[in-house]
N, C-alpha and C. Protein backbone atom coordinates (compact mmCIF):
# COMPACT_ATOMS: atom_id res chain seq x y z
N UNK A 1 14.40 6.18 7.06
CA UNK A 1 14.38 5.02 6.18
C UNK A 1 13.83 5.43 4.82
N UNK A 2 14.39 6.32 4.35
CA UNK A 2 14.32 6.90 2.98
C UNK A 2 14.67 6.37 2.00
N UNK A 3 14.95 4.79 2.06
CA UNK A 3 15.01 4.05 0.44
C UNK A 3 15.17 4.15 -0.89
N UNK A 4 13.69 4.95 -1.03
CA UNK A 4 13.40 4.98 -2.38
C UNK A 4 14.34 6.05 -2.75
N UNK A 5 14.41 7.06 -2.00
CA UNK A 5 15.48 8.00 -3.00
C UNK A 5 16.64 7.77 -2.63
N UNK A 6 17.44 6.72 -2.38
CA UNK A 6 18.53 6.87 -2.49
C UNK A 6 19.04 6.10 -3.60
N UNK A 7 18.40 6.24 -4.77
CA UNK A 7 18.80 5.37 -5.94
C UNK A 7 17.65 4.73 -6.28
N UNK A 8 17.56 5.11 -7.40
CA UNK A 8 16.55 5.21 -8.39
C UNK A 8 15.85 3.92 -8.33
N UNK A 9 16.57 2.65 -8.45
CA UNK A 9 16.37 1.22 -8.59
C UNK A 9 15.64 0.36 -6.87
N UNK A 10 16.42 1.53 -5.80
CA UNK A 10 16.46 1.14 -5.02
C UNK A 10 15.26 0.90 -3.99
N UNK A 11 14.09 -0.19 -4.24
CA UNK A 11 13.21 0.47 -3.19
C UNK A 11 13.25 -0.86 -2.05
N UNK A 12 12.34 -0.58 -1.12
CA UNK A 12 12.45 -1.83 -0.30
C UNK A 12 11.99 -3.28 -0.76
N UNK A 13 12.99 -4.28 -0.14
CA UNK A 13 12.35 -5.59 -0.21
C UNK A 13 10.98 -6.31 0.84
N UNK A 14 10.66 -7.29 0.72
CA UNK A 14 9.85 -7.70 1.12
C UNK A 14 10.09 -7.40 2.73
N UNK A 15 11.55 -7.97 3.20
CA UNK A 15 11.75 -7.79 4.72
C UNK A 15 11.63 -6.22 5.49
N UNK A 16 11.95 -5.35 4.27
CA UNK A 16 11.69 -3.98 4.94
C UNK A 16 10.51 -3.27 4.80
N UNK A 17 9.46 -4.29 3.86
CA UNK A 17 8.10 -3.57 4.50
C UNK A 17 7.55 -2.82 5.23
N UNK A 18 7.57 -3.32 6.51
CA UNK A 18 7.16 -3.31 8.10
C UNK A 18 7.35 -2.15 8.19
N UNK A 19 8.89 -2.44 8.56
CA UNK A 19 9.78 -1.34 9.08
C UNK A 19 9.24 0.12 8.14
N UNK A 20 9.16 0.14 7.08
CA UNK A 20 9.00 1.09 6.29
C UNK A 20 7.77 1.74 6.03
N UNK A 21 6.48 1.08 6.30
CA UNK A 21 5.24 1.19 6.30
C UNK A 21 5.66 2.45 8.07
N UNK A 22 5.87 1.54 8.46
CA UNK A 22 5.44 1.70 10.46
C UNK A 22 6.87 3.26 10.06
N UNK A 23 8.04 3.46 9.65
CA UNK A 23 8.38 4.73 9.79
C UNK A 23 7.43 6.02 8.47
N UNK A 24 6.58 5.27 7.34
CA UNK A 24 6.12 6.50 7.10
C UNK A 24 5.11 6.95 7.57
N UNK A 25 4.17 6.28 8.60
CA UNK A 25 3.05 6.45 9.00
C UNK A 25 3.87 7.09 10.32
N UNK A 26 4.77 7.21 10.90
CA UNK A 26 5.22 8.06 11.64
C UNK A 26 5.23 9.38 11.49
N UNK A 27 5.81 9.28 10.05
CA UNK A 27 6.29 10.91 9.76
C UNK A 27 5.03 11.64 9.18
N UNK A 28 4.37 10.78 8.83
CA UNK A 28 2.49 11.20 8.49
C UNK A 28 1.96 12.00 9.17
N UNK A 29 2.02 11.25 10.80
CA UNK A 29 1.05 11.75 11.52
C UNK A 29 1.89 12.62 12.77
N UNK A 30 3.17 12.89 12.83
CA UNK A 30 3.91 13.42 13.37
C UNK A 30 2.92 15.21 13.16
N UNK A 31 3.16 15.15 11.95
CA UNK A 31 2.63 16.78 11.58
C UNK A 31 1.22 16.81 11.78
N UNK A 32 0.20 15.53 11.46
CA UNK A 32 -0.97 15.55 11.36
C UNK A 32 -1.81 14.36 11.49
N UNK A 33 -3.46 14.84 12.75
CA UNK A 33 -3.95 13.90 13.18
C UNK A 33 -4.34 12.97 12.29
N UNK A 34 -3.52 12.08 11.47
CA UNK A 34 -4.23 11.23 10.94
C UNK A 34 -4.59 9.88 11.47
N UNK A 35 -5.76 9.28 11.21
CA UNK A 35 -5.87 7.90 11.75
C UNK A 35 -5.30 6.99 11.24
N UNK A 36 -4.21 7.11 11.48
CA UNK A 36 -3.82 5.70 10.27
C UNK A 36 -3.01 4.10 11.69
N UNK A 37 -4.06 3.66 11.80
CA UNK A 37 -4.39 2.76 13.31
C UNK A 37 -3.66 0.97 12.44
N UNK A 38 -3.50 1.31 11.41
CA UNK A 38 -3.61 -0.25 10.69
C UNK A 38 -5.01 -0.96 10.65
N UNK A 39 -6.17 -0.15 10.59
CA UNK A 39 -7.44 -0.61 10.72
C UNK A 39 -7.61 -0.65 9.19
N UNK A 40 -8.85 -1.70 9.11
CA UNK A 40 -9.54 -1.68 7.55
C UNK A 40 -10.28 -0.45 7.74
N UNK A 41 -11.19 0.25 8.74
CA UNK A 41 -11.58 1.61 8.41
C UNK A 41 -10.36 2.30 8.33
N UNK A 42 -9.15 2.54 8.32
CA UNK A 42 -7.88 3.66 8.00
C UNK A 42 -8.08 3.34 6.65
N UNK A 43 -8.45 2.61 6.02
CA UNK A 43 -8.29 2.71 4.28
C UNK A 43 -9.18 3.41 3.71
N UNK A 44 -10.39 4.07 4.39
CA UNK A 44 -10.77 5.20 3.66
C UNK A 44 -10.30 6.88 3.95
N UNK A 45 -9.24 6.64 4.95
CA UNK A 45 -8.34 7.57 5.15
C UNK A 45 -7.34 7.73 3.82
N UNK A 46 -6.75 6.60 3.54
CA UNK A 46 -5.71 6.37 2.41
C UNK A 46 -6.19 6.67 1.20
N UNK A 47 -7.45 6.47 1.20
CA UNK A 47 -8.56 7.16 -0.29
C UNK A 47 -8.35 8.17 -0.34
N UNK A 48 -8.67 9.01 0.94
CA UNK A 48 -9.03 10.37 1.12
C UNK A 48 -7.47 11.07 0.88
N UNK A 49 -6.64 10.78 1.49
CA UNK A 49 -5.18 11.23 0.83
C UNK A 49 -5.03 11.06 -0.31
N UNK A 50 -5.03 9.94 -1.29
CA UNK A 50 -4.61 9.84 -2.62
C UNK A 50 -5.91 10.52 -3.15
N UNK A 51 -7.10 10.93 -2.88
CA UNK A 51 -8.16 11.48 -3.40
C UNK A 51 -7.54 13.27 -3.36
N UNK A 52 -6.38 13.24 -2.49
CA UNK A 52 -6.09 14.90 -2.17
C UNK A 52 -5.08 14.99 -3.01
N UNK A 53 -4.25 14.00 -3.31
CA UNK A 53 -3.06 14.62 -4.12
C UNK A 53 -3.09 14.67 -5.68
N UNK A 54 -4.31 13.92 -5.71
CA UNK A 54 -4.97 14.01 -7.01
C UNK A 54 -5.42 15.31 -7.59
N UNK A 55 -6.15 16.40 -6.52
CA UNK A 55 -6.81 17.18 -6.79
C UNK A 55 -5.80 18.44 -6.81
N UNK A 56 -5.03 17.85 -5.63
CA UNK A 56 -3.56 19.04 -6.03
C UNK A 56 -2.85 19.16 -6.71
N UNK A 57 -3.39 18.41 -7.73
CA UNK A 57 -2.45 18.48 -9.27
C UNK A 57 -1.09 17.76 -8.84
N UNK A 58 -1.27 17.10 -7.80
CA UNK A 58 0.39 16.10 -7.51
C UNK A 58 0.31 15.31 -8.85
N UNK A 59 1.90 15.06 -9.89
CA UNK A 59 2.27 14.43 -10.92
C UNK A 59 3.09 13.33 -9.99
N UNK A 60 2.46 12.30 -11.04
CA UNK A 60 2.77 10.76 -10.05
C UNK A 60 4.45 10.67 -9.91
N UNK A 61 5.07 11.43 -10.15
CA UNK A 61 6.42 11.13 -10.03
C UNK A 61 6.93 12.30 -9.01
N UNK A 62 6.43 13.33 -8.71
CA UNK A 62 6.65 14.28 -7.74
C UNK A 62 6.12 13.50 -6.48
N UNK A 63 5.03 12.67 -6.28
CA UNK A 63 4.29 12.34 -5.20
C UNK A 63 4.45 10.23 -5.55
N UNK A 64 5.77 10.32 -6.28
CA UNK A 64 6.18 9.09 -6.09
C UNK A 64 6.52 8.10 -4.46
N UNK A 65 6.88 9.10 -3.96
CA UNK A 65 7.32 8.21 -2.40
C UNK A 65 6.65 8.31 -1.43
N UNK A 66 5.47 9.32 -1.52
CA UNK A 66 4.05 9.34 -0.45
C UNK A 66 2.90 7.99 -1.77
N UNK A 67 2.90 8.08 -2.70
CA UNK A 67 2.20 7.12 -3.45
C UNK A 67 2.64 5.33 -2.52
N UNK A 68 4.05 5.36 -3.00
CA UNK A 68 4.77 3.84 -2.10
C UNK A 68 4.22 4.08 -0.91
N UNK A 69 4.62 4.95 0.48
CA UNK A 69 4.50 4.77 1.35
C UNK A 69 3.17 4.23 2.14
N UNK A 70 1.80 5.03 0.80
CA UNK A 70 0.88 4.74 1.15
C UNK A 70 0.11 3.01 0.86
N UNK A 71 1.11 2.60 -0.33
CA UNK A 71 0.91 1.72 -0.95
C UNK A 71 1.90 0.33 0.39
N UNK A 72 2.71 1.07 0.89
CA UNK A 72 3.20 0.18 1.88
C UNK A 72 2.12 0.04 3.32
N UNK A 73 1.89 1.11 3.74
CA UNK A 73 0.83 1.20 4.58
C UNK A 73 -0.42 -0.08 4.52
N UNK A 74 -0.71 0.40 3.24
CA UNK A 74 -2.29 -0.73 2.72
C UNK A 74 -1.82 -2.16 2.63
N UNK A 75 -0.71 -2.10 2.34
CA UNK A 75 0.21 -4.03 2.49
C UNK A 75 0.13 -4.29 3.74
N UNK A 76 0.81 -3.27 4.63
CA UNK A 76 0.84 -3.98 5.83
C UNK A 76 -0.88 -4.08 6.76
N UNK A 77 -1.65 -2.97 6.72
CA UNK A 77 -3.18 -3.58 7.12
C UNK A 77 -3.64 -4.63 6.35
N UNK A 78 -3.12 -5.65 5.16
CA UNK A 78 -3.38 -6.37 4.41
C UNK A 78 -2.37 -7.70 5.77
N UNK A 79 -1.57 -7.32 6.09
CA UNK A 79 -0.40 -8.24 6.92
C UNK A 79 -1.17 -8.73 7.95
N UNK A 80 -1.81 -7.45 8.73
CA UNK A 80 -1.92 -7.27 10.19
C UNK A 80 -3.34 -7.83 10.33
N UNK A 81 -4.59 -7.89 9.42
CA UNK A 81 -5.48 -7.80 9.76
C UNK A 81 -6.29 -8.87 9.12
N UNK A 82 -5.26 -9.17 7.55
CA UNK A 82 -6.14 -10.20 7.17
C UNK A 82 -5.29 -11.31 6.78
N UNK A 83 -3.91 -11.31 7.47
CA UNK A 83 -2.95 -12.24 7.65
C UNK A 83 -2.27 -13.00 6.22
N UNK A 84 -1.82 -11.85 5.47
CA UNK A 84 -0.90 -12.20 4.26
C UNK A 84 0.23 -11.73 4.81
N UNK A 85 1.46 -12.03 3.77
CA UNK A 85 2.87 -11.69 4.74
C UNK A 85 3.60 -11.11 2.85
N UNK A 86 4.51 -10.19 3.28
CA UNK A 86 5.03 -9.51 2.38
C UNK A 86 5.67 -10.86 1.37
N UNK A 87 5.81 -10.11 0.06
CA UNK A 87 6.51 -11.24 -0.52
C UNK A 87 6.99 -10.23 -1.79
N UNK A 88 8.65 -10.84 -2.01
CA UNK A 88 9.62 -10.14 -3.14
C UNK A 88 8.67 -11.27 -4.28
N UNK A 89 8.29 -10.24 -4.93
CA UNK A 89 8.05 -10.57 -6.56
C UNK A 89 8.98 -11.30 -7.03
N UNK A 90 8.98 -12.25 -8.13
CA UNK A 90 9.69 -13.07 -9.30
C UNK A 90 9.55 -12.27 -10.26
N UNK A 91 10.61 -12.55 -10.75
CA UNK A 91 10.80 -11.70 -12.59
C UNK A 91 9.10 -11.61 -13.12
N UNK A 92 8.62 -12.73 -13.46
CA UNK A 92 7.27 -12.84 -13.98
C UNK A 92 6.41 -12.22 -12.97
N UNK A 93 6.29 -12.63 -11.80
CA UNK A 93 5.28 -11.04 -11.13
C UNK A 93 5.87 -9.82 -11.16
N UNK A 94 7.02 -9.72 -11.31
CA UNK A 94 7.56 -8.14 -11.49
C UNK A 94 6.82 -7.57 -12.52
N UNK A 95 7.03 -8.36 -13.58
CA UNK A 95 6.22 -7.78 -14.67
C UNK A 95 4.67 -7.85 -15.21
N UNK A 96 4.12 -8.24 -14.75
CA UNK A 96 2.44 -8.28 -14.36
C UNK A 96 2.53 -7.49 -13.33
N UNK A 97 2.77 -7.03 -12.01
CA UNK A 97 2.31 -6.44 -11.36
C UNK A 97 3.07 -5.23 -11.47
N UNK A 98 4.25 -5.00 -12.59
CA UNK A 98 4.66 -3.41 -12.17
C UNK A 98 5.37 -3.13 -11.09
N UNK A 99 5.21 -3.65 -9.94
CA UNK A 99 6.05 -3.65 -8.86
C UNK A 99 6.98 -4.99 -8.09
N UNK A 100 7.95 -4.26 -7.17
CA UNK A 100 8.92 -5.20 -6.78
C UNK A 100 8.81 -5.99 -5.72
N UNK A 101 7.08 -5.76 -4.79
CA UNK A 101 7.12 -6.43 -3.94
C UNK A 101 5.64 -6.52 -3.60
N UNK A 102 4.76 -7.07 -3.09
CA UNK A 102 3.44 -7.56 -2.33
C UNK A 102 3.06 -8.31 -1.84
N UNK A 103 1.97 -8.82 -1.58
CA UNK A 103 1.44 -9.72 -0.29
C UNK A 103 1.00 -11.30 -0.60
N UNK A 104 1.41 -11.97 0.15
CA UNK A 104 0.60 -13.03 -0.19
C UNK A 104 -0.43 -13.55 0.38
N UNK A 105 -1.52 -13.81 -0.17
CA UNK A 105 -2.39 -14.17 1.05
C UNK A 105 -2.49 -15.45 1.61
N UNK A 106 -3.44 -16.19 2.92
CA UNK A 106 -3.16 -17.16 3.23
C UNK A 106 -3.65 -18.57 2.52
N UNK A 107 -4.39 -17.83 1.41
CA UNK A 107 -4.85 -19.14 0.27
C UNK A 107 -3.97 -19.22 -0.65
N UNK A 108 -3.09 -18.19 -0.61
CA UNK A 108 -1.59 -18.45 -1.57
C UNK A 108 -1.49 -17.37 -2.68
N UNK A 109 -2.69 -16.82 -2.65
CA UNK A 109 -2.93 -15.53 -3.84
C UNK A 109 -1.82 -15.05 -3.80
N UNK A 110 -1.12 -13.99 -4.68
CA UNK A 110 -0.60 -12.97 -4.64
C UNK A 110 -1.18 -11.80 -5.13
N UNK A 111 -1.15 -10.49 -4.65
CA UNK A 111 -1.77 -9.19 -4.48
C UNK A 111 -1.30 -8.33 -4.39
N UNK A 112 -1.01 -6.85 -5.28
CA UNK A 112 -0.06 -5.82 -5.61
C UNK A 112 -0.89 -4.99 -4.68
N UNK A 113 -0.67 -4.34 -3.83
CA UNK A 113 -1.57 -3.29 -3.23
C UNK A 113 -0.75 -1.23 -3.60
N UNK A 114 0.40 -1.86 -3.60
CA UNK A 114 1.15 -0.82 -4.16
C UNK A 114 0.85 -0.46 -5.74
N UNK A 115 0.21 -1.25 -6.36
CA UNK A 115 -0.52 -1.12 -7.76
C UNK A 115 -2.02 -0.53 -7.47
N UNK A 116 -2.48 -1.01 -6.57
CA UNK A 116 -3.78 -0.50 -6.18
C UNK A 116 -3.72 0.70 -5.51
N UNK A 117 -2.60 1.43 -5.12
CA UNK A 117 -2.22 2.62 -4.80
C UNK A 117 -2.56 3.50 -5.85
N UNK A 118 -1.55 2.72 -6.86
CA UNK A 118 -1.22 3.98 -8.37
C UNK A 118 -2.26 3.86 -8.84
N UNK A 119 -3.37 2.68 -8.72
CA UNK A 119 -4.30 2.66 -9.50
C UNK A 119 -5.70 3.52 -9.33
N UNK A 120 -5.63 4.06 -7.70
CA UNK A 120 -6.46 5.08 -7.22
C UNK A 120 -6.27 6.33 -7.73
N UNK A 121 -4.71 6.65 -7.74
CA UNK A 121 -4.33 8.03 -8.32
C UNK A 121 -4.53 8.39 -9.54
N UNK A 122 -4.24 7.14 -10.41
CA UNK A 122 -4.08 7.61 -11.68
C UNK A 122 -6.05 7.98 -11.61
N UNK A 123 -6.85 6.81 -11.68
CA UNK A 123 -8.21 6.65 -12.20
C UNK A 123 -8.90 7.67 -10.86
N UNK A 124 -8.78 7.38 -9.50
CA UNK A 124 -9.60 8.13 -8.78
C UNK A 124 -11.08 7.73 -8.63
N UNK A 125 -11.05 6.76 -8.74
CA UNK A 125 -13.04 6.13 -9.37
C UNK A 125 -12.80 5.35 -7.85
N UNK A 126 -14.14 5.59 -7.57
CA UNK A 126 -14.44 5.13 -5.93
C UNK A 126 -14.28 3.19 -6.64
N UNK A 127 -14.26 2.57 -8.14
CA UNK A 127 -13.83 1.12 -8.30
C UNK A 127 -12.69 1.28 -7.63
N UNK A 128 -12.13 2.34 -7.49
CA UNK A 128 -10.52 2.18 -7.33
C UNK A 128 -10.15 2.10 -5.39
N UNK A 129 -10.95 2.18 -4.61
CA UNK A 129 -11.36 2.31 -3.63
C UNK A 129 -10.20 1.14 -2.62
N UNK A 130 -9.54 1.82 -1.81
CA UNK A 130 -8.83 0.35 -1.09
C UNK A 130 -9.49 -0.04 0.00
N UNK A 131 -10.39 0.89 0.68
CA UNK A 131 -11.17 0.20 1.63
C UNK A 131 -11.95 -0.90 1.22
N UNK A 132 -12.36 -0.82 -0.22
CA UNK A 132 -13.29 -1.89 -1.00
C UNK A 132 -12.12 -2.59 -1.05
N UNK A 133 -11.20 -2.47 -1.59
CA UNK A 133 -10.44 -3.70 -2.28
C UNK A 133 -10.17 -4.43 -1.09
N UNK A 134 -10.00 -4.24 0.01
CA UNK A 134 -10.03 -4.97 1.21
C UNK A 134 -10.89 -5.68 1.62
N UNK A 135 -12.40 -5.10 1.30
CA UNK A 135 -13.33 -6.00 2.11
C UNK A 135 -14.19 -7.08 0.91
N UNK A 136 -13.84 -6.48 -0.43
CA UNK A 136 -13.86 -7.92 -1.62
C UNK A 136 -12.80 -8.54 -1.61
N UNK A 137 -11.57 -8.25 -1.03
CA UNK A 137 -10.34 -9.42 -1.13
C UNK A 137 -10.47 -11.00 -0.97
N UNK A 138 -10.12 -11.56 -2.03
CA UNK A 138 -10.07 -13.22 -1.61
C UNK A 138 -8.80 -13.36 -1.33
N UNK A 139 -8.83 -14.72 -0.41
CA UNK A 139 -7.97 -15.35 0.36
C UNK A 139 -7.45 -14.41 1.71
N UNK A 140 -8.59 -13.91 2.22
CA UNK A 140 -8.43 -13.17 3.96
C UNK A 140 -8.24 -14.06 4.94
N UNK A 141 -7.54 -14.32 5.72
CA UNK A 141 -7.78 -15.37 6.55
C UNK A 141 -9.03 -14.75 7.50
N UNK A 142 -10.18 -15.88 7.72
CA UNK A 142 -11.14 -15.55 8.84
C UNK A 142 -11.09 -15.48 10.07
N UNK A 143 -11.51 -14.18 10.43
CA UNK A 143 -11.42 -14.53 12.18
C UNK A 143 -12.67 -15.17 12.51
N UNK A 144 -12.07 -15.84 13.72
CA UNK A 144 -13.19 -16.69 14.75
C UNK A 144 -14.20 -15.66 15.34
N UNK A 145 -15.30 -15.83 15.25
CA UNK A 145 -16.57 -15.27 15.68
C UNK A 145 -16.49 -15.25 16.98
């Protein structure tokens, strides 16, 4: 489910999220033990990767489709755990958020996490942190105690 490169324009919509998150975290950990469980602790796993390709001198356009994938990953533990559901951007969030698709939460927010991807890589500043951006997120739905 290689999407993104099959045309430049082409990346997934909201409905192929899932599917697309759940096959790159396949091919992730196929080669290597990573934890990537859909847990809010796996997001300081996702640091620690974009903290590596940073240091490997990865240029954001060479490490364009592990950047998405990871940025799809962090949507869907955003889906699974704190109960937002994917959502295709409008022209006007396209362009505030830079990207073509993210989450909504259950207070109605909308939330680029695939921006909060690029935004780790580019800056790298533990502000940039997605395990944090998860556990300051408004509009989480609460679990019952």
């Amino acid at each position: 489910m290689d999407l993104i490169n099959k045309g430049a324009d082409r990346v997934p919509c909201a409905v192929e999220m899932r599917p697309y998150a759940t096959a790159f975290v396949t091919r992730l950990t196929t080669r290597n033990r990573l934890p990537l469980d859909y847990s809010v602790a796996s997001l300081r796993v996702v640091d620690f990767l974009i903290d590596g390709l940073r240091k490997g001198g990865g240029e954001r356009e060479r490490v364009r489709e592990t950047l998405f994938g990871l940025g799809a990953y962090v949507g869907e533990v955003l889906v699974r755990r704190a109960g937002a559901v994917w959502l295709d951007f409008d022209a006007e969030q396209r362009a505030y958020f830079g990207q073509p698709v993210g989450v909504r939460m259950p207070d109605g927010r909308a939330w680029n996490p695939l921006g909060k991807v690029h935004n780790r890589f580019d800056t790298g500043g533990p502000e940039e942190s997605l395990r944090t951006f998860y556990l300051t997120l408004h509009g989480r739905a609460r679990r019952a105690a």
